[in-house]
Protein backbone atom coordinates (compact mmCIF):
# COMPACT_ATOMS: atom_id res chain seq x y z
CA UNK A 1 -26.49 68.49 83.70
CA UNK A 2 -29.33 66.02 84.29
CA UNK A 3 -31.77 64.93 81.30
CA UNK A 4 -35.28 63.43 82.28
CA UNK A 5 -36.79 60.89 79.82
CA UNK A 6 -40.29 60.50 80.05
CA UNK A 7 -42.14 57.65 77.95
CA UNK A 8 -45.87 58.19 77.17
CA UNK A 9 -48.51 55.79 75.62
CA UNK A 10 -51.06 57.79 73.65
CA UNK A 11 -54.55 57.34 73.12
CA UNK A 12 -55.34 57.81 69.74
CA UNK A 13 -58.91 59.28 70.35
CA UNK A 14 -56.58 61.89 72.50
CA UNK A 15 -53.98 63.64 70.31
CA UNK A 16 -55.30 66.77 70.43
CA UNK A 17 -55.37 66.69 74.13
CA UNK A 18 -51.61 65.22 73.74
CA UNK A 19 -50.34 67.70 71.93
CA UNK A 20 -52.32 70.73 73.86
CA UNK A 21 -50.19 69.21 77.59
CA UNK A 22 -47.32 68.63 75.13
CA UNK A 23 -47.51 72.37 74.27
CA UNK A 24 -47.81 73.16 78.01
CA UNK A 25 -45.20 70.31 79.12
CA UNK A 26 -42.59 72.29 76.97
CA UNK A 27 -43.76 75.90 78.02
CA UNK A 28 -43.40 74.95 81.68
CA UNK A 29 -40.09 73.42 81.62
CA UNK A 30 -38.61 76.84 79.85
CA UNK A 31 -40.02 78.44 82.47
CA UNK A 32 -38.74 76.85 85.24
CA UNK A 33 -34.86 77.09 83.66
CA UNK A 34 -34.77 73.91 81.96
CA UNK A 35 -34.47 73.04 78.04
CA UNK A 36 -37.00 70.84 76.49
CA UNK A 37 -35.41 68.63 73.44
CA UNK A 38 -38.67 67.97 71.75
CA UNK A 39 -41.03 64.45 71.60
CA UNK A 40 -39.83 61.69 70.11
CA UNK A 41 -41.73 58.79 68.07
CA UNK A 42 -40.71 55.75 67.41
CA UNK A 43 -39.29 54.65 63.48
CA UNK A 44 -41.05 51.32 63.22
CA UNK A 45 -43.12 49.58 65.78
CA UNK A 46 -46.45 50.94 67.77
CA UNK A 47 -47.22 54.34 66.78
CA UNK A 48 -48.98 55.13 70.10
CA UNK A 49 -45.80 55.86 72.18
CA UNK A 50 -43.38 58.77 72.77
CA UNK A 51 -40.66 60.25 74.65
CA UNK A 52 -39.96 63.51 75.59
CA UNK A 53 -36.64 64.46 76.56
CA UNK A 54 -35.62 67.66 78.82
CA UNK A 55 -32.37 68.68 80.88
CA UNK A 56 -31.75 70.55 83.76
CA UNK A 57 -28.17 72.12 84.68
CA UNK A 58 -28.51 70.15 88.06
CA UNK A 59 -30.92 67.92 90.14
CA UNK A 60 -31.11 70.54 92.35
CA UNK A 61 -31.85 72.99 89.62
CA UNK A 62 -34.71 70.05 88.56
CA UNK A 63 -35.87 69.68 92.02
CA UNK A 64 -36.80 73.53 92.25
């Protein structure tokens, strides 16, 4: 299994438009075989950052 983590800096005029490609971003990755784990925001510090996490069974399984 291989798990991607993917760190994002939000604009905070653009959190609708973050959460629409989130939406999409999580859709997509279903799709193509893989399991999305859900964004992830930081406890304390700048609230304009996230991760997203998502696994594949393989890289090769990522790479298609």
């Amino acid at each position: 299994m291989i798990t991607c983590v993917v760190h994002y800096t939000i604009d905070p005029a653009q959190i609708e438009a973050f959460e629409r490609f989130a939406r999409e971003w999580m859709r997509l990755v279903t799709e193509h075989g893989g399991i999305h784990h859900g964004y992830f925001l930081p406890a304390e510090g700048a609230s304009d950052r996230a991760e997203a996490l998502f696994s594949f069974e393989s890289l090769a399984a990522y790479e298609r």
